[in-house]
Protein backbone atom coordinates (compact mmCIF):
# COMPACT_ATOMS: atom_id res chain seq x y z
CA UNK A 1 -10.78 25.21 -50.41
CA UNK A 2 -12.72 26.87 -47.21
CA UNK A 3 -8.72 26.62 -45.80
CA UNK A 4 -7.87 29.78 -48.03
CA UNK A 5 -9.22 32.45 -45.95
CA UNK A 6 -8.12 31.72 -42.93
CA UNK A 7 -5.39 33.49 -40.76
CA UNK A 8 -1.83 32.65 -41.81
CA UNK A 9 -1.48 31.17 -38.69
CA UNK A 10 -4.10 28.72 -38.96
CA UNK A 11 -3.43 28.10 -42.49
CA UNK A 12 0.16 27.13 -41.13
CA UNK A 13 -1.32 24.40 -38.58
CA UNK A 14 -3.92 22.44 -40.92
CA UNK A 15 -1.53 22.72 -44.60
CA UNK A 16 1.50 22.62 -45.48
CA UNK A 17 2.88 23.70 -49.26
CA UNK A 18 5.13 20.93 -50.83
CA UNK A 19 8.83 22.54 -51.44
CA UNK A 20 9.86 22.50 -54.97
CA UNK A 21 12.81 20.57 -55.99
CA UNK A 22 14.55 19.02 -58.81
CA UNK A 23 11.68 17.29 -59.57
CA UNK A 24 10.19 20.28 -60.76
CA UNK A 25 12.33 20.37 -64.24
CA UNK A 26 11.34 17.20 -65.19
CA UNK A 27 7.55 17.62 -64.39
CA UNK A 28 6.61 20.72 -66.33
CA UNK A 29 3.60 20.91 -66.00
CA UNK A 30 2.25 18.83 -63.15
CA UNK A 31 0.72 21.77 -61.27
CA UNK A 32 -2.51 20.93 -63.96
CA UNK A 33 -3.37 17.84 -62.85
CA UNK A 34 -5.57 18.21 -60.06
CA UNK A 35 -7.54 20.65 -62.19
CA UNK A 36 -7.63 18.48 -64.91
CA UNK A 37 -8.62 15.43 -62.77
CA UNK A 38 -12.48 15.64 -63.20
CA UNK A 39 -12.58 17.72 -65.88
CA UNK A 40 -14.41 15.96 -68.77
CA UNK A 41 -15.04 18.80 -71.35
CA UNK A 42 -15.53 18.71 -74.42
CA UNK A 43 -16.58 20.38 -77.74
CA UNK A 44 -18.83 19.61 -80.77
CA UNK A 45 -16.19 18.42 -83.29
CA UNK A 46 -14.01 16.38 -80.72
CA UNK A 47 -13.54 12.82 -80.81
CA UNK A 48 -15.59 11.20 -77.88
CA UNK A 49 -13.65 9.20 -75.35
CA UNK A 50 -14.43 5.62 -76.14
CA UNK A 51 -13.21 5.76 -79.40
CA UNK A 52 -9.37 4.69 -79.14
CA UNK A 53 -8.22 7.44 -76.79
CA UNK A 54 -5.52 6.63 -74.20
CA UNK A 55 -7.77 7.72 -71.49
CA UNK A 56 -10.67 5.45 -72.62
CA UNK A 57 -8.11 2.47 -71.92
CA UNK A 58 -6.05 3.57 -69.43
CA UNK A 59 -8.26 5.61 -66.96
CA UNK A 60 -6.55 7.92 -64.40
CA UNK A 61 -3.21 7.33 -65.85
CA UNK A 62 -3.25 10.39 -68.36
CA UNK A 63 -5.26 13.61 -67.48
CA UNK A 64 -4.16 16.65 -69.98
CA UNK A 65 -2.73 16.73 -73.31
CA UNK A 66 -2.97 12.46 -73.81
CA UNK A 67 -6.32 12.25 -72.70
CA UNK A 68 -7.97 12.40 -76.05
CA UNK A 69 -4.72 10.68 -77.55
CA UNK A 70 -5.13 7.84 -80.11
CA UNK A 71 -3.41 4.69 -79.43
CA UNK A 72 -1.70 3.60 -83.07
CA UNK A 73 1.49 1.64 -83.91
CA UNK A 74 4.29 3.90 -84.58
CA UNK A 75 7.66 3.24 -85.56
CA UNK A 76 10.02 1.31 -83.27
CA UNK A 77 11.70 3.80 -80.87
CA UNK A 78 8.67 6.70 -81.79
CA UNK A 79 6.02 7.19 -78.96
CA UNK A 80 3.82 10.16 -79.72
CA UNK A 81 3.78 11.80 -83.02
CA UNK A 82 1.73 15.31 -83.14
CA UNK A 83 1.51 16.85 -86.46
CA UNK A 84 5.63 17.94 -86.76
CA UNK A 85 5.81 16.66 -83.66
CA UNK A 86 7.94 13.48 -82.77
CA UNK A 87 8.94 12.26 -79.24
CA UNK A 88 11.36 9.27 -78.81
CA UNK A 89 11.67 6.71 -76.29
CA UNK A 90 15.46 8.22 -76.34
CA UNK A 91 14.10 11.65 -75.24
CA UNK A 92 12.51 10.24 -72.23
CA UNK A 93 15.16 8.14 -71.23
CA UNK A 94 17.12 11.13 -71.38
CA UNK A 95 14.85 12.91 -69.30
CA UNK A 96 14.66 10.29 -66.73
CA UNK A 97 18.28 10.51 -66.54
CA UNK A 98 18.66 14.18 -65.62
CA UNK A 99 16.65 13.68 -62.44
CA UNK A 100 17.83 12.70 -58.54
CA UNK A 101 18.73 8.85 -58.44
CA UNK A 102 15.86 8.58 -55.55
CA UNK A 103 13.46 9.97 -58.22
CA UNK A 104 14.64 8.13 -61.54
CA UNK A 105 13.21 4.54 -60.38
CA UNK A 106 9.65 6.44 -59.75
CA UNK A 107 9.76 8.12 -63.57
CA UNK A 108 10.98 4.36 -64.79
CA UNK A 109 7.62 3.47 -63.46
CA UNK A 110 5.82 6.45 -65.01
CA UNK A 111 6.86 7.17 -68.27
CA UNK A 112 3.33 7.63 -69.30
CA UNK A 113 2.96 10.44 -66.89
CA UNK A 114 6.31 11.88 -68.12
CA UNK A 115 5.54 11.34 -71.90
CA UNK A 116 2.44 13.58 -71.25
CA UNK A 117 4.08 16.05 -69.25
CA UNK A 118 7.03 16.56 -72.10
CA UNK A 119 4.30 16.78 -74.90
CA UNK A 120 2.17 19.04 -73.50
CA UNK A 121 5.23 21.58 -73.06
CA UNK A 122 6.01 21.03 -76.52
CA UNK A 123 2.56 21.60 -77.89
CA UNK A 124 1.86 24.43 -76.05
CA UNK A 125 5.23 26.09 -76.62
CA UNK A 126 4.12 26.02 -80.90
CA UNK A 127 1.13 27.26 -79.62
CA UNK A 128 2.28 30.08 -78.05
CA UNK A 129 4.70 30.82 -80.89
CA UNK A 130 1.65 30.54 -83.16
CA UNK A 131 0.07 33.17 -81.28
CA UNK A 132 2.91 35.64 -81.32
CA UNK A 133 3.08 35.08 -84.76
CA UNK A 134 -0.89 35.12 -85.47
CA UNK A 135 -0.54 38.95 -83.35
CA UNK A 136 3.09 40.47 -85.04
CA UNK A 137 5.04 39.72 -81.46
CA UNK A 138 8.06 39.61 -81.15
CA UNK A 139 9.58 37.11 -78.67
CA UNK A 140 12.81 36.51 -79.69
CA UNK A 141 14.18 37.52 -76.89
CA UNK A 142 11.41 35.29 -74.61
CA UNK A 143 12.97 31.84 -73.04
CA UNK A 144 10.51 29.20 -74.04
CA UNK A 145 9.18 28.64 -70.44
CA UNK A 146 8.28 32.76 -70.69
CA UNK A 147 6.51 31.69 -73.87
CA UNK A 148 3.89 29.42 -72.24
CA UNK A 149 3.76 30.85 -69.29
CA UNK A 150 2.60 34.54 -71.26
CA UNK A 151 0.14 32.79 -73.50
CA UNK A 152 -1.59 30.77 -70.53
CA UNK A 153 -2.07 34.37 -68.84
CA UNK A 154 -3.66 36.13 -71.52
CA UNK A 155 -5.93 32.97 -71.79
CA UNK A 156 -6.28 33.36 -67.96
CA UNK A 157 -6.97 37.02 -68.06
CA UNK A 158 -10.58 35.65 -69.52
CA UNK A 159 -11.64 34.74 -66.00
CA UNK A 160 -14.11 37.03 -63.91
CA UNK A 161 -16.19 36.77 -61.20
CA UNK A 162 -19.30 38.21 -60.05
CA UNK A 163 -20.96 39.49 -56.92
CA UNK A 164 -23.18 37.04 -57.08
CA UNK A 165 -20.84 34.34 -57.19
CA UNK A 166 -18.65 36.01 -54.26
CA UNK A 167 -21.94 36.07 -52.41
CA UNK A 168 -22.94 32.37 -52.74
CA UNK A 169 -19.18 31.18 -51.60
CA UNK A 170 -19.89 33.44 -48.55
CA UNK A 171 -22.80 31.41 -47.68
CA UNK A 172 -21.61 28.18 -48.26
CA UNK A 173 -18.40 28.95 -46.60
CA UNK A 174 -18.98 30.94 -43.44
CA UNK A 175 -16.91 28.51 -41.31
CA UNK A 176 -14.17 29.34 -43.67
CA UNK A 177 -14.02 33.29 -42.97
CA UNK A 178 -14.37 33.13 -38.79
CA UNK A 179 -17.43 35.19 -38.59
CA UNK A 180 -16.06 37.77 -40.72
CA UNK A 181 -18.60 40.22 -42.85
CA UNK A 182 -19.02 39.70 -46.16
CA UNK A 183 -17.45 43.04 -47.16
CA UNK A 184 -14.57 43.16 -45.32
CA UNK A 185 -13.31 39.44 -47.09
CA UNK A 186 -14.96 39.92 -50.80
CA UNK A 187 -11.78 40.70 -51.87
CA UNK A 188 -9.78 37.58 -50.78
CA UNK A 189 -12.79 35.84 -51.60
CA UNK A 190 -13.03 37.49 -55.15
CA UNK A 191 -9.26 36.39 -55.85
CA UNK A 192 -9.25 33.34 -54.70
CA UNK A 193 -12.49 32.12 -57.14
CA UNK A 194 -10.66 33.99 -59.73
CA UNK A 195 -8.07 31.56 -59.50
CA UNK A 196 -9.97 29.16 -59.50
CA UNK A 197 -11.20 30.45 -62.53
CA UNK A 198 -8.04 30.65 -64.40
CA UNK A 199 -7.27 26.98 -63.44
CA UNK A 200 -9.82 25.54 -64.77
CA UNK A 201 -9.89 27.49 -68.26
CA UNK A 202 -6.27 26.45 -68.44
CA UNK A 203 -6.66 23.12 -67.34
CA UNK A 204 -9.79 22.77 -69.64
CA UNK A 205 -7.30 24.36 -72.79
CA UNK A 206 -4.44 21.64 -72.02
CA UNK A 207 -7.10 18.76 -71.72
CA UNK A 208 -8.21 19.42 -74.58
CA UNK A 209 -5.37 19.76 -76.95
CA UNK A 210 -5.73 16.29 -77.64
CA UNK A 211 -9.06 17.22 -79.39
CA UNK A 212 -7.72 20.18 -81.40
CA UNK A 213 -4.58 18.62 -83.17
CA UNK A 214 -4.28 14.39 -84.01
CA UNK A 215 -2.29 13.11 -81.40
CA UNK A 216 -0.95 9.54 -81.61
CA UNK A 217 0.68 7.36 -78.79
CA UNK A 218 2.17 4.09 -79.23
CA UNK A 219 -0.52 1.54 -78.21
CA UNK A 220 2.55 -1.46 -77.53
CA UNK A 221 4.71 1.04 -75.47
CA UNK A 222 1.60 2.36 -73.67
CA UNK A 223 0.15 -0.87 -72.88
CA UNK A 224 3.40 -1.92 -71.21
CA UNK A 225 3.86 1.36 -69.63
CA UNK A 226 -0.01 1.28 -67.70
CA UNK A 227 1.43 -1.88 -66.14
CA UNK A 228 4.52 -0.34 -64.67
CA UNK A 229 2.12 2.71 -63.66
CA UNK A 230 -0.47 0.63 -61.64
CA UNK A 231 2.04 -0.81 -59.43
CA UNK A 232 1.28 1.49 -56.76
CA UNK A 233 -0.52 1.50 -53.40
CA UNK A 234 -2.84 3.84 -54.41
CA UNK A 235 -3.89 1.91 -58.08
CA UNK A 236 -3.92 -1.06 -56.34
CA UNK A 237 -6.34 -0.14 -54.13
CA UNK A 238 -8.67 1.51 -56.38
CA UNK A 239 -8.80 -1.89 -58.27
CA UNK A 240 -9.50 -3.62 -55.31
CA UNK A 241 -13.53 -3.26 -55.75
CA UNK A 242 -13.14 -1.41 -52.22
CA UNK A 243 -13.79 2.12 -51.28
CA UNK A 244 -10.60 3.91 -50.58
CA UNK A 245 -9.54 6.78 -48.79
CA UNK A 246 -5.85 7.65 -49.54
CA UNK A 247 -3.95 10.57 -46.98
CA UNK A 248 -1.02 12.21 -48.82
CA UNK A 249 1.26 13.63 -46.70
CA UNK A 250 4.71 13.47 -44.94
CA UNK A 251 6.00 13.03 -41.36
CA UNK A 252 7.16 15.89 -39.41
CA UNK A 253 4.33 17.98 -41.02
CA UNK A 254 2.01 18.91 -38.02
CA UNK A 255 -1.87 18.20 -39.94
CA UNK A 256 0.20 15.14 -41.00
CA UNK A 257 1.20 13.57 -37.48
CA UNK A 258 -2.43 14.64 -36.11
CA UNK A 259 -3.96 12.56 -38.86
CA UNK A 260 -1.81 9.77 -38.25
CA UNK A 261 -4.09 8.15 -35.34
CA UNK A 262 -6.49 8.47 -36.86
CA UNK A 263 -6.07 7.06 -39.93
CA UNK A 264 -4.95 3.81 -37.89
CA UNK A 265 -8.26 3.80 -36.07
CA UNK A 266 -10.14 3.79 -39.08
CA UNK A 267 -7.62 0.92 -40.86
CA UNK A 268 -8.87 -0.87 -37.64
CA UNK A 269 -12.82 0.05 -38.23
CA UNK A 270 -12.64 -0.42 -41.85
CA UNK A 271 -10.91 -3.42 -42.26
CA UNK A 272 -12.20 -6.02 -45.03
CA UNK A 273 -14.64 -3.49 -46.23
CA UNK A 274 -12.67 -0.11 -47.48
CA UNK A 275 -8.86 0.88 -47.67
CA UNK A 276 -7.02 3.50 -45.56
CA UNK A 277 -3.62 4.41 -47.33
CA UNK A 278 -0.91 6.68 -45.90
CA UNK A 279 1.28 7.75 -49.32
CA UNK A 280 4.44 9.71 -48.14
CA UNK A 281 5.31 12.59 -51.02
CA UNK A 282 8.69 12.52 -50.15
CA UNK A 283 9.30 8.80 -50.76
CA UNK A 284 6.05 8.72 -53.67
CA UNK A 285 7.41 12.11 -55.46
CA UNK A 286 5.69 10.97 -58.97
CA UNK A 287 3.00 9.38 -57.52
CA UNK A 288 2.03 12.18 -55.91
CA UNK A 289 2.46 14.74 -58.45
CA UNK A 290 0.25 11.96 -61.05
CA UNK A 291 -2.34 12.85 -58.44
CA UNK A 292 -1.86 16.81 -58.55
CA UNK A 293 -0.82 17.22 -54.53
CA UNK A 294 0.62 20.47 -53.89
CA UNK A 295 -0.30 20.81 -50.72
CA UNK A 296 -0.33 18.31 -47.50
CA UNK A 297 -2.04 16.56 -46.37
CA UNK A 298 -4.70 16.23 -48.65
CA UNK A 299 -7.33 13.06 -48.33
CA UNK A 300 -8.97 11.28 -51.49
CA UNK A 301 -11.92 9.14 -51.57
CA UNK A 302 -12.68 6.63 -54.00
CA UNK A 303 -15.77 4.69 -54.50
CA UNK A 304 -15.77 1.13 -55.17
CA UNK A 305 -14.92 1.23 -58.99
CA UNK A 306 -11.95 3.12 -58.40
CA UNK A 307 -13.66 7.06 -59.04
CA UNK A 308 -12.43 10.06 -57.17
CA UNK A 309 -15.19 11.30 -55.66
CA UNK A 310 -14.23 13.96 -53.06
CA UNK A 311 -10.95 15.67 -51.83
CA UNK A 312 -9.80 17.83 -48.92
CA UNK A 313 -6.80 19.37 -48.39
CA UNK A 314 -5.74 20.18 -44.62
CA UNK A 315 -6.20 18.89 -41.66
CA UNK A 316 -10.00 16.56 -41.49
CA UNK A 317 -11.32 15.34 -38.28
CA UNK A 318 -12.31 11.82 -38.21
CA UNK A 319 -15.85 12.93 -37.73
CA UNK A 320 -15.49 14.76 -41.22
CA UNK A 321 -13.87 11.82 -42.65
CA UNK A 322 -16.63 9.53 -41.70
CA UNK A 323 -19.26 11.47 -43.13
CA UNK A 324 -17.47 11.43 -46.75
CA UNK A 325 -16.72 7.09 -45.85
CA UNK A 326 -20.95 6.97 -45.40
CA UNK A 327 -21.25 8.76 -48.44
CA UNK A 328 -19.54 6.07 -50.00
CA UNK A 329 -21.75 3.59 -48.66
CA UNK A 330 -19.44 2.73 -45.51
CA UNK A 331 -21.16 1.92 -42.08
């Protein structure tokens, strides 16, 4: 976050952006994730979690549209059902099988992931045509991606921010803006909680389609599925009963290769009582994009139980990391 209103240049040597690639048709929506990580919203009619919801027994895997998803037996071959909504186990195979070769064995892995990803395209897509509908548009002549991707805006467009707000991320985030007066950086500042904004009353809208429409996922293929899913690095360590810290990143990316030492000095000063995991995006594509990274390197730390409690994205000196480790109850 304070990385945003720094120079180009700077933001160049502590971030870099992950390029798109092919992966990017299969995961349509994975850019919500991170938003939707910690979100936990919810409204006075909506099933609580706890009560047969995917995320209730499979925590972390599922973090928009499944969340509030009910486990239930469906027909052989049927894994989510949605009012006229039906998605086969054919229709993610088939998915799976339109991606790279390197990425198909990842998806294999994560079809949970995937089976969220494809439904909450399809639900919002009916939503969207339920809105042009609800308002006399016509978008017959809109692709389906244009669809969403107008609806979400106008939701969006609900965001503001006020002085007051621009004011207290000026104080908090002075280090962020070089020294700079508030005036003459309101405006990036302005935009960039604005966006922020407009994440998180999207993110919040996509969680929580599970609340406003029955959604049903096959408990049997779910159950087998969270197995696949956990065999990770990353899972593995959050079961461990450890506190974790997890760098995302890739080599040859400058913030990336200055982390590198020292992450290995604090594998050496942490061993036996937390974890320090290097996850490559380039080799972990879906793994990565379950966690919402768009931009490397960015650090994760998880308490003992397995809970995300703080990220970073750039660039931390060990100094920094060591504060969030004592946090976390690390000496």
């Amino acid at each position: 976050m304070q990385l945003f209103l720094k120079s180009n240049y700077m933001q160049k040597e502590t971030q870099m952006k992950i390029p798109q690639t092919a992966l990017a048709a299969t995961i349509l929506l994975s850019m919500t994730v991170s938003v939707l990580a910690g979100d936990g919203a919810t409204t006075t009619s909506a099933p609580a979690l706890g009560a047969g919801c995917v995320n209730d027994s499979y925590p972390a895997l599922v973090s928009g549209a499944l969340a509030y998803a009910k486990l239930a037996a469906l027909p052989a071959g049927t894994l989510l059902k949605a009012g006229e909504l039906v998605i086969t186990e054919q229709e993610v195979t088939d998915q799976i099988s339109k991606t790279p070769a390197d990425v198909q064995a990842q998806l294999r892995k994560n079809q949970l992931f995937l089976l969220e990803q494809i439904a909450t395209g399809k639900l919002l897509l009916a939503e969207a045509r339920a809105d042009a509908a609800k308002n006399a548009r016509d978008v017959s002549s809109s692709s389906e991606k244009d669809l969403i991707q107008g609806y979400l805006a106008g939701m969006a467009d609900a965001a503001t921010v006020s002085d007051e707000e621009i004011a207290d991320f000026y104080t908090n985030n002075k280090d962020a803006v070089g020294g700079a007066e508030l005036d003459k950086v309101k405006p990036q500042i302005a935009a960039y909680l604005r966006q922020q904004k407009q994440q998180e009353l999207v993110g919040r809208h996509i969680k929580n389609l599970g609340q406003r429409m029955n959604i049903e996922v096959s408990a049997d293929w779910a159950k087998a599925q969270a197995d696949l899913a956990k065999d990770n690095p990353v899972d593995k360590a959050r079961a461990s009963g450890k506190p974790s810290l997890v760098d995302f990143g890739s080599k040859g990316c400058r913030p990336c290769d200055m982390l590198a030492p020292i992450l290995e000095t604090l594998k050496t000063k942490y061993e036996g009582k937390a974890n320090v995991l290097f996850v490559s995006v380039v080799q972990e594509q879906i793994l990565a994009a379950r966690y919402g990274i768009e931009a490397i390197p960015v650090q994760i730390f998880f308490d003992k139980d397995g809970k995300e409690v703080f990220r970073h994205v750039g660039f931390f000196p060990q100094e920094e990391i060591e504060k969030q480790m004592v946090k976390m109850g690390m000496q």
